[in-house]
Protein backbone atom coordinates (compact mmCIF):
# COMPACT_ATOMS: atom_id res chain seq x y z
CA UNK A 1 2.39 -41.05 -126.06
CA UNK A 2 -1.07 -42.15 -125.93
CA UNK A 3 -3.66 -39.81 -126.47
CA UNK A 4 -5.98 -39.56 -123.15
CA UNK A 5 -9.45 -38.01 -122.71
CA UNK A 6 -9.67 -34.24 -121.46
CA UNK A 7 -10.32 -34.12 -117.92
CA UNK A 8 -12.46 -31.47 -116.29
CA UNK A 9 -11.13 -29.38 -113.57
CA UNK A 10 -13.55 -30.23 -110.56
CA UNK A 11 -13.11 -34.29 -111.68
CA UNK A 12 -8.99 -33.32 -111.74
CA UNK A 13 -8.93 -31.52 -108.33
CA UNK A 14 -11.55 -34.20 -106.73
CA UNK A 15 -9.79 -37.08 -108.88
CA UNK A 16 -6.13 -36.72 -107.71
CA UNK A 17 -6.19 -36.09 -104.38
CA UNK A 18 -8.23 -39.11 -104.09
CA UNK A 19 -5.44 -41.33 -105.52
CA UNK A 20 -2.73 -39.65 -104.03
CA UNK A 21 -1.43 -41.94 -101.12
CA UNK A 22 -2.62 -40.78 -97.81
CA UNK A 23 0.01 -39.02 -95.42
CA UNK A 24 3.11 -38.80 -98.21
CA UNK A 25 5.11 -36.04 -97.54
CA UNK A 26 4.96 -32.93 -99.79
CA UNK A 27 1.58 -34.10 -101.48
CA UNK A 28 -1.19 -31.87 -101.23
CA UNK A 29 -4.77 -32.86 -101.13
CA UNK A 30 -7.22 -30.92 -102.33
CA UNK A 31 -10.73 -32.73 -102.67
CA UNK A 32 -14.12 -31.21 -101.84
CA UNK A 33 -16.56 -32.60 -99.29
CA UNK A 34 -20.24 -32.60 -99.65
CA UNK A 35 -21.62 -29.35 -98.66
CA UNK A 36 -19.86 -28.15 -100.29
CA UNK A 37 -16.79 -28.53 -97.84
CA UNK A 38 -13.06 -28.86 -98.39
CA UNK A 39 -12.07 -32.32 -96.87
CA UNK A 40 -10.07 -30.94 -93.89
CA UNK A 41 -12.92 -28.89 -92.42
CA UNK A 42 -12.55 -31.00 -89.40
CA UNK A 43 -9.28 -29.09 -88.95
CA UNK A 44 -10.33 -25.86 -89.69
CA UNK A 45 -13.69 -26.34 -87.27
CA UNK A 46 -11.21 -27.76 -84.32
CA UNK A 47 -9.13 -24.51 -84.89
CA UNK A 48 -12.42 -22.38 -83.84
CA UNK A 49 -12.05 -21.91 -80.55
CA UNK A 50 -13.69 -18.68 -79.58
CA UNK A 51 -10.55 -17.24 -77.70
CA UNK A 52 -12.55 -13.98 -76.85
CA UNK A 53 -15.48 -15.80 -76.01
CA UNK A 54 -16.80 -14.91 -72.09
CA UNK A 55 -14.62 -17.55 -70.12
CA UNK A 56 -12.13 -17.94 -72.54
CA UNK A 57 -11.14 -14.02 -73.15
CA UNK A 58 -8.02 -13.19 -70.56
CA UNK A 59 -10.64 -10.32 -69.54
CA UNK A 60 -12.50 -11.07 -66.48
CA UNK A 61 -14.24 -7.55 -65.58
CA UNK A 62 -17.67 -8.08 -67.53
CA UNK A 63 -17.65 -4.61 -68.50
CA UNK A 64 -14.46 -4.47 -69.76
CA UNK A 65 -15.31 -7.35 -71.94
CA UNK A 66 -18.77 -6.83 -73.12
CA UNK A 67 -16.60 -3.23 -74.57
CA UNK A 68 -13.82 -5.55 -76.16
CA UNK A 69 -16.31 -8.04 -77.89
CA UNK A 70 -18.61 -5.41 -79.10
CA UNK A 71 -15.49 -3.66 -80.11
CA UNK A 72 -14.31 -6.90 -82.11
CA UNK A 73 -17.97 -7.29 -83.91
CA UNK A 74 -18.00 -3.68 -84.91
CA UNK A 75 -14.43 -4.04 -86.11
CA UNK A 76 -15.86 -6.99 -88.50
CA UNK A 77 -19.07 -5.34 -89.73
CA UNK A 78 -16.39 -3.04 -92.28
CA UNK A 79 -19.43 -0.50 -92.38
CA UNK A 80 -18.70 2.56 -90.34
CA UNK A 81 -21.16 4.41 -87.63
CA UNK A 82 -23.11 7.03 -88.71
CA UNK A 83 -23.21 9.05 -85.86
CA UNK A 84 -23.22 11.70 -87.42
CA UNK A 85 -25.93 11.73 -89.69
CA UNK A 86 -29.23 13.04 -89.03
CA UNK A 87 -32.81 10.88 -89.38
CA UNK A 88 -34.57 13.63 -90.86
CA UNK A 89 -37.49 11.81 -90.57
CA UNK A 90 -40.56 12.33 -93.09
CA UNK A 91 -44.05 11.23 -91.92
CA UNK A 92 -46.75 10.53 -94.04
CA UNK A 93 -49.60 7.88 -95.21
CA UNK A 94 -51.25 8.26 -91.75
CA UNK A 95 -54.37 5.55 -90.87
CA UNK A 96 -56.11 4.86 -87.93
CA UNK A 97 -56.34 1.08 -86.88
CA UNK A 98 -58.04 -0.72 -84.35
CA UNK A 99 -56.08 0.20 -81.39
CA UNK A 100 -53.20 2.31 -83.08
CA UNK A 101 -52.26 4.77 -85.23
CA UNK A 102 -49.88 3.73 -88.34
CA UNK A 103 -47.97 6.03 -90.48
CA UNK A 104 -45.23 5.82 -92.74
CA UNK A 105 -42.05 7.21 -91.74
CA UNK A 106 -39.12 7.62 -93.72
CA UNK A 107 -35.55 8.45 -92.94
CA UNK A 108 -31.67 8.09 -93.06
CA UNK A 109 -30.56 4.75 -91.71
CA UNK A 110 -26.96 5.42 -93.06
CA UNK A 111 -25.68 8.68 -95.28
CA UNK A 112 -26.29 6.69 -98.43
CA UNK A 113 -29.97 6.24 -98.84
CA UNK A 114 -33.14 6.72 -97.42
CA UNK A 115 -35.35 4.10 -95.97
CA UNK A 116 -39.34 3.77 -95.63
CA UNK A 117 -40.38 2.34 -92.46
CA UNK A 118 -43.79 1.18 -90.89
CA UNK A 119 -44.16 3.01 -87.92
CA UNK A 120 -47.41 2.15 -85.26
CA UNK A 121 -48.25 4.01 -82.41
CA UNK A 122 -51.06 3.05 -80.00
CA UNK A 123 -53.87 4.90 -78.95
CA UNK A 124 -53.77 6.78 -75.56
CA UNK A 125 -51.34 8.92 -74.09
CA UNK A 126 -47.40 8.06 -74.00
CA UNK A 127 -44.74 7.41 -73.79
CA UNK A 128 -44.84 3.84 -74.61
CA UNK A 129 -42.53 0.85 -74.49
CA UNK A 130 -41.34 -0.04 -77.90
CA UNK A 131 -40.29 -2.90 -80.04
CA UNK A 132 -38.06 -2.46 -82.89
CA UNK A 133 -39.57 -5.50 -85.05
CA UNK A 134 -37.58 -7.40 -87.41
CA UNK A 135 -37.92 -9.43 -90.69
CA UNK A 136 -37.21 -13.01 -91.52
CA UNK A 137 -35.30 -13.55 -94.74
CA UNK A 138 -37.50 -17.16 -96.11
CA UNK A 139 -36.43 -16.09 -99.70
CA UNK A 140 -39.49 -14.22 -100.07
CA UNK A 141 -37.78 -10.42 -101.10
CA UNK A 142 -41.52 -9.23 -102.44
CA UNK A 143 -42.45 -7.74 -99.27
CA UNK A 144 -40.19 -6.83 -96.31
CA UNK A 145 -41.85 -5.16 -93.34
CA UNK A 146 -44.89 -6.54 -94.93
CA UNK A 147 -44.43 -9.41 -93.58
CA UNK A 148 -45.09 -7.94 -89.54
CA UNK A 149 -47.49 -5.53 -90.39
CA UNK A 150 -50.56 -5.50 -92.64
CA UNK A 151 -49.81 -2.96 -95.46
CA UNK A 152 -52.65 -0.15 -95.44
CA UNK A 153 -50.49 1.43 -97.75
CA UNK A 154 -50.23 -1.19 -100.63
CA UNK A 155 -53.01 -3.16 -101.15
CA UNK A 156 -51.08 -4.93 -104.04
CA UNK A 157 -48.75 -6.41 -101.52
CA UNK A 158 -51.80 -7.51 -99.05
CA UNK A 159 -52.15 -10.84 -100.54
CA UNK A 160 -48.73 -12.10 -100.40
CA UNK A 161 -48.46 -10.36 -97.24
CA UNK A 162 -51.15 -12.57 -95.94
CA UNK A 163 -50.02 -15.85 -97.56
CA UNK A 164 -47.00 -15.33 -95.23
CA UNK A 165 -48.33 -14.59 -92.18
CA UNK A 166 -50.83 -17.89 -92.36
CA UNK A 167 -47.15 -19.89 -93.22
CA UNK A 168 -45.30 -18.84 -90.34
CA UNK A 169 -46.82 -16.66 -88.11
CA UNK A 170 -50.59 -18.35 -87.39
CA UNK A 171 -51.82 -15.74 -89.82
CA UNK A 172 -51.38 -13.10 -87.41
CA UNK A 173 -49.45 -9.49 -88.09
CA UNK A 174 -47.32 -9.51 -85.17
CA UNK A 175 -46.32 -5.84 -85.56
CA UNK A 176 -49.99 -4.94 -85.33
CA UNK A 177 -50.58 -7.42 -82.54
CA UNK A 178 -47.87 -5.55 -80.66
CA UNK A 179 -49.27 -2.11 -81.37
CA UNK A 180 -53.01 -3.07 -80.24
CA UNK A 181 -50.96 -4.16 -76.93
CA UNK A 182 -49.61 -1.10 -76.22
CA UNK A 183 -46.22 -0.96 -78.15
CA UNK A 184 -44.72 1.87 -80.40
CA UNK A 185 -43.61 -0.45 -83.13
CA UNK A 186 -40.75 0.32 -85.90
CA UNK A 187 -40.73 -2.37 -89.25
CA UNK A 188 -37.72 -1.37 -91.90
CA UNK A 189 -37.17 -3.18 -95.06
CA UNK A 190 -33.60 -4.60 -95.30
CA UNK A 191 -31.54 -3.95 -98.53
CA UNK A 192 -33.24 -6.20 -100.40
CA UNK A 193 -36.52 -6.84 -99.93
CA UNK A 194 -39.81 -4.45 -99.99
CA UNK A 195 -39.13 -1.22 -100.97
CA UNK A 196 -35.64 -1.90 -101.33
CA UNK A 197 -35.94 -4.91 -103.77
CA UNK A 198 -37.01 -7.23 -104.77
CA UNK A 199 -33.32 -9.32 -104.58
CA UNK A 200 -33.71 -12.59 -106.62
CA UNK A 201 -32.34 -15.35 -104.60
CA UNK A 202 -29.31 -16.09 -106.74
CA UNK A 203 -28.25 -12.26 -106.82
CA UNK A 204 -27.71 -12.48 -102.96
CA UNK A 205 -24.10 -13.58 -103.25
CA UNK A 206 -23.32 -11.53 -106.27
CA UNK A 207 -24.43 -8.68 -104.28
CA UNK A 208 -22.15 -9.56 -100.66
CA UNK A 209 -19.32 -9.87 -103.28
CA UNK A 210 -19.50 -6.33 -104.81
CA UNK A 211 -19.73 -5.41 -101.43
CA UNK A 212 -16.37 -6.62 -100.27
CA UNK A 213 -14.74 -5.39 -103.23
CA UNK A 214 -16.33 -1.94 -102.64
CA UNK A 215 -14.56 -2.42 -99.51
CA UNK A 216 -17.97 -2.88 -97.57
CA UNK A 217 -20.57 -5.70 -96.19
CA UNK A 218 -23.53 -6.56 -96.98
CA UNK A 219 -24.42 -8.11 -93.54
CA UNK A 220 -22.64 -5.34 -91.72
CA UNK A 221 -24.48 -2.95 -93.59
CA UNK A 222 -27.92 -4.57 -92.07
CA UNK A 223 -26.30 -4.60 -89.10
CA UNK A 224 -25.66 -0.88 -88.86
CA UNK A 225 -29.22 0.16 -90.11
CA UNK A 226 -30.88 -2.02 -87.08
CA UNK A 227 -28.59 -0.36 -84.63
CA UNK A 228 -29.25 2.82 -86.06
CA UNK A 229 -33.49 2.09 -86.28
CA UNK A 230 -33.40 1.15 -82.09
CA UNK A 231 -31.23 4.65 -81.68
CA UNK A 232 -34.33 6.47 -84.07
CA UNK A 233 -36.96 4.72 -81.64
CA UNK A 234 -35.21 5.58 -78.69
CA UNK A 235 -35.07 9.40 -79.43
CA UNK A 236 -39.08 9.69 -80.28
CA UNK A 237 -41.06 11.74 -77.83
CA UNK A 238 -43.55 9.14 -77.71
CA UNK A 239 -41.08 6.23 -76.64
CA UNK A 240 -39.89 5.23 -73.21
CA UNK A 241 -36.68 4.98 -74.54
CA UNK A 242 -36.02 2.67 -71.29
CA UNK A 243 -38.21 -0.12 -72.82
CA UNK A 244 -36.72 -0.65 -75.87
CA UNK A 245 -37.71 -4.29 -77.26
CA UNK A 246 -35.94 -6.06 -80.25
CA UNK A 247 -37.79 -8.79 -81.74
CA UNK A 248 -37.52 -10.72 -85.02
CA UNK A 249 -38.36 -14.23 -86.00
CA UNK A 250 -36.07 -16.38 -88.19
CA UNK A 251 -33.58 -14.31 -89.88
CA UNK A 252 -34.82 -11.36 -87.60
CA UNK A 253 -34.22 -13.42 -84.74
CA UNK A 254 -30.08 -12.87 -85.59
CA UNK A 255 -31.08 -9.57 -86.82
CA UNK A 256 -32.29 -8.65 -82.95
CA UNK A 257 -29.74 -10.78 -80.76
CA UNK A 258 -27.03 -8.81 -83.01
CA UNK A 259 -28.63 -5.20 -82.39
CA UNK A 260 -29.14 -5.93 -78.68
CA UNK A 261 -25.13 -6.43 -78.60
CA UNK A 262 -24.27 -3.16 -80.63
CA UNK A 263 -26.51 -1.08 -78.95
CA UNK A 264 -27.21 -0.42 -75.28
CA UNK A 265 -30.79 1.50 -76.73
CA UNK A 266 -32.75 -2.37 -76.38
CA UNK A 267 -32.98 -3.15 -73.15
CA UNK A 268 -34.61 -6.74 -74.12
CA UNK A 269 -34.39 -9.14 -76.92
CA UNK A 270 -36.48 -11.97 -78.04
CA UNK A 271 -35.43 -14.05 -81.03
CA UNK A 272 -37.42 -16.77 -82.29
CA UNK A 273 -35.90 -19.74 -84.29
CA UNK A 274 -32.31 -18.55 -85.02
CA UNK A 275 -29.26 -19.78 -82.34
CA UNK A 276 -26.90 -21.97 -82.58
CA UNK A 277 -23.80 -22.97 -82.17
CA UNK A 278 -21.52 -22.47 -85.70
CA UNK A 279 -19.10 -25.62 -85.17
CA UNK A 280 -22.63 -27.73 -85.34
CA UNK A 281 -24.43 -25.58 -87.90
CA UNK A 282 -21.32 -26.42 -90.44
CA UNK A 283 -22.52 -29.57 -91.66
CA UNK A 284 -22.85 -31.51 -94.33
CA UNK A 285 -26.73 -30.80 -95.85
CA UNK A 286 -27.17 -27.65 -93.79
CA UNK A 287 -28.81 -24.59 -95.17
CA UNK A 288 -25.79 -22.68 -94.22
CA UNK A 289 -23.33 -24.25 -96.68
CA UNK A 290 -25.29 -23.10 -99.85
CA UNK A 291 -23.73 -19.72 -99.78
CA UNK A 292 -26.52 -17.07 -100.98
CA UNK A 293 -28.61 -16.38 -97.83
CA UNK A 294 -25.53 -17.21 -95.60
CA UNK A 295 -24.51 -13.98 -96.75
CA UNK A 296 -26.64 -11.47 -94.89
CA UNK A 297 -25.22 -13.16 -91.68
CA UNK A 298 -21.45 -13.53 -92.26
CA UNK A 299 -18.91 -10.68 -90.98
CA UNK A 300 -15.90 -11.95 -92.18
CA UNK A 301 -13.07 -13.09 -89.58
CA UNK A 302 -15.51 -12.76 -86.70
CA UNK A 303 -15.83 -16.74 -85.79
CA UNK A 304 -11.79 -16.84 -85.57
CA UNK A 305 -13.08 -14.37 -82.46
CA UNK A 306 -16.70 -15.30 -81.45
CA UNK A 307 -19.28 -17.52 -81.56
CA UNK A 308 -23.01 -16.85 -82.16
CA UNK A 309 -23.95 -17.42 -78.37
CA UNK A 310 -21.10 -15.11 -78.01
CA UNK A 311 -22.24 -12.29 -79.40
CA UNK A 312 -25.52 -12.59 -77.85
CA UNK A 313 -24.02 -12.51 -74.80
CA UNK A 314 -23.03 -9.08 -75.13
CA UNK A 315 -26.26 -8.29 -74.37
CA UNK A 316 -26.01 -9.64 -70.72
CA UNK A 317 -27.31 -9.26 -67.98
CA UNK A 318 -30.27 -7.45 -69.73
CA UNK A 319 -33.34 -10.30 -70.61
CA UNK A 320 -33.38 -12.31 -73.42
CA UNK A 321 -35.82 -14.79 -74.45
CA UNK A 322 -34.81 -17.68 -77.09
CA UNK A 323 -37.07 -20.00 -78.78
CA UNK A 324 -36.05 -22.88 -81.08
CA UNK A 325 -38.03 -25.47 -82.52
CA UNK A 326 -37.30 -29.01 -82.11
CA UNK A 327 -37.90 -30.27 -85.71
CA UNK A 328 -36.39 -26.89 -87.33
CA UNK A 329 -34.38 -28.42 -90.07
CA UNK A 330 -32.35 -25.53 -90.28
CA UNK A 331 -30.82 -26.04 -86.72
CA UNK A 332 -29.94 -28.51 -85.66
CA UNK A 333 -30.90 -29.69 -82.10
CA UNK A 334 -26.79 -29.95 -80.50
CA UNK A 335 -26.10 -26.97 -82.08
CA UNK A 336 -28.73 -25.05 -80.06
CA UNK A 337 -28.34 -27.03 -76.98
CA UNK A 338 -24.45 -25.79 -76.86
CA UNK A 339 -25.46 -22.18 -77.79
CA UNK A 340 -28.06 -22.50 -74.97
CA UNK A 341 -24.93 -23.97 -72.66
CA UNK A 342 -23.26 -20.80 -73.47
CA UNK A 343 -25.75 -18.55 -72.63
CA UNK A 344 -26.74 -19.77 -69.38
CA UNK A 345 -23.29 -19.68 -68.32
CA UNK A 346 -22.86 -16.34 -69.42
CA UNK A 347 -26.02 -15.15 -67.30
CA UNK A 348 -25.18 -17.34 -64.53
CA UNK A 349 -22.31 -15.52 -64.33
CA UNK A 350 -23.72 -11.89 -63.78
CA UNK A 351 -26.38 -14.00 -61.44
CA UNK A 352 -29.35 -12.97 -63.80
CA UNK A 353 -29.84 -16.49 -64.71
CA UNK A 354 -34.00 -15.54 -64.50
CA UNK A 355 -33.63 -12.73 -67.24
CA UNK A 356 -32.71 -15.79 -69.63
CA UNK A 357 -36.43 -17.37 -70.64
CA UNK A 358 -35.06 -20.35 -73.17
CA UNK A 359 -37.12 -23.09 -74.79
CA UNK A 360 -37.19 -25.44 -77.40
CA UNK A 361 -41.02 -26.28 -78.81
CA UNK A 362 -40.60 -30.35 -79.11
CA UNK A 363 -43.22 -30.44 -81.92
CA UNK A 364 -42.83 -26.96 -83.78
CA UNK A 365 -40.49 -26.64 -87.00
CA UNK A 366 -39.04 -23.14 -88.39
CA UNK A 367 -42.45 -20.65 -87.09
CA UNK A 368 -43.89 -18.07 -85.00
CA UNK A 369 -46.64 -19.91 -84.16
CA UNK A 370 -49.86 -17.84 -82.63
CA UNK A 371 -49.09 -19.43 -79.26
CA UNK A 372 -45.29 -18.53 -79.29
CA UNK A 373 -46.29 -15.18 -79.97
CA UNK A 374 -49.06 -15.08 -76.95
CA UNK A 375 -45.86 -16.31 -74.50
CA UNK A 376 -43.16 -13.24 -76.23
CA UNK A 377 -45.87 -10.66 -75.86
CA UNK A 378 -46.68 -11.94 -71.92
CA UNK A 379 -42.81 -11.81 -71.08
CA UNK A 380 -42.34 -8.71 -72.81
CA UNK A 381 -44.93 -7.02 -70.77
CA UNK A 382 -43.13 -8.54 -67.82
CA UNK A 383 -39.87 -7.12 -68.21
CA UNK A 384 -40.39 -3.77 -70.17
């Protein structure tokens, strides 16, 4: 027999399903697309179709459904409610701004650790509306809720804190804008970044993995500590806990669509440059396919069950405000025009099609620009 040179596994797997003939019974492909993406994706995304989806679910009392779904995303999360456990809040680091009060408050989020969160408080008597403000991801795990609000507390993350407000927010802290405009605003620090990190970027997947073997998630984990931060604002004397706001750009912008559908304490959502629909987010180049980052946003089994759109819509009939940008290479433009679809027919239903502000900015990429922000804080004012 003639000797033969050694072949490496990903050329062998790649290698012979290519020459196998096409269609022959009892052969098995088993090549990888670029993405990466096993070949018969196609199959597997035309098998995703959202059977408890608003529409498609067999349940047609909103109610009833809008319990099921939220049922079905808790069920995915494998992180359990802590109702249970107490905040036990700790306040301390107080500083007067221009036009608020900030302080550092820190508390239990979940029975396993304690979290330190930015908490601002404007001047004048209460009780205000609130915002529970939320982080982007961007890769950036130096500073967390530094990011929103300018860190009187540590002055060696104020530079870095400001080099990312000028690269996606129009060098603006939003959390502070919110607070000179009359909001009580909360800022935690996922696992991860801040306080809690910082995360390299290549330790993100390691980290979901010992997760799921522990029996946990990662992502439901964040998902459960948001909940549980808009329950913590909503039981503070100086909070109308009727006006209950989450808001997050980017990776926050999941992070507050997500918390408006576990929790009935936000009573309106705006989320800035993250929806779309996951049949045209699974593509060949997209961010999404890299694993890593992917992580913080993946319950596992939940897209056999729901769609993004669809768990947004759990939030219905209470407002919601969506912005996209039209050049955001991270989403691409049919995949938030069908999430959009969805959602309108979801409010349409409840006939609250005018608490649904959407918009796509032509010209903008993946930001918060200064003027987005202007037209969130002006419909937040009207409908809190």
């Amino acid at each position: 027999m003639r000797g033969r040179e050694p072949v490496g596994r990903r050329a062998f797997v790649v290698g012979t399903g290519a020459a196998l003939p096409a269609g022959r019974a009892g052969v098995a492909r088993a090549a990888v697309a670029d993405g990466p993406l096993p070949d018969f994706h196609p199959a597997l995304k035309d098998a995703l179709t959202f059977p408890l989806a608003w529409g498609n679910s067999p349940v047609r009392d909103f109610r009833a459904w809008r319990r099921a779904a939220r049922a079905k995303v808790e069920e995915t999360l494998l992180v359990d409610r802590e109702d249970g456990t107490p905040y036990a809040p700790e306040f301390r680091q107080r500083t007067e701004q221009n036009g608020f009060t900030g302080e550092l408050v820190t508390l239990s989020l979940t029975r396993h650790e304690r979290v330190r969160a930015a908490l601002l408080t404007p001047h004048g008597p209460g009780p205000f509306p609130a915002v529970l403000l939320l982080h982007d991801h961007g890769a950036k795990f130096d500073i967390g809720k530094e990011k929103l609000v300018r860190p009187w507390y540590d002055g060696t993350r104020l530079a870095s804190a400001q080099e990312w407000t000028e690269k996606c927010f129009g060098g603006r802290f939003v959390g502070d804008e919110l607070a000179r405009r009359g909001y009580v605003v909360l800022v935690t620090d996922a696992l991860g970044w801040g306080d809690r990190g910082p995360l390299a970027h290549d330790q993100q997947q390691a980290l979901a993995s010992n997760f799921y073997h522990l029996g946990s998630s990662l992502a439901g984990l964040m998902a459960r500590e948001d909940a549980r931060a808009a329950g913590f604002l909503a039981r503070l004397e100086r909070v109308d806990r009727r006006r209950i706001a989450a808001v997050g750009f980017s990776m926050g912008a999941f992070r507050a669509w997500q918390a408006a559908a576990l929790t009935d304490e936000i009573a309106a959502t705006a989320a800035v440059c993250w929806m779309t629909g996951l049949r045209e987010m699974m593509v060949p180049g997209n961010n999404i396919l890299r694993g890593q980052s992917s992580y913080y946003m993946l319950h596992p089994g939940l897209s056999r069950h729901l769609d993004f759109p669809d768990v947004a819509s759990i939030a219905a009939p209470g407002p919601m405000l969506l912005f996209d940008g039209g050049l955001d290479p991270l989403f691409p433009v049919d995949g938030v025009r069908a999430a959009h679809e969805k959602l309108r027919a979801v409010w349409r239903s409840r006939h609250a099609e005018e608490r649904l502000h959407l918009r796509t900015w032509p010209a903008l990429g993946h930001v918060f620009t200064a003027r987005m922000q202007d037209e969130v804080f002006a419909w937040l004012d009207r409908v809190l």
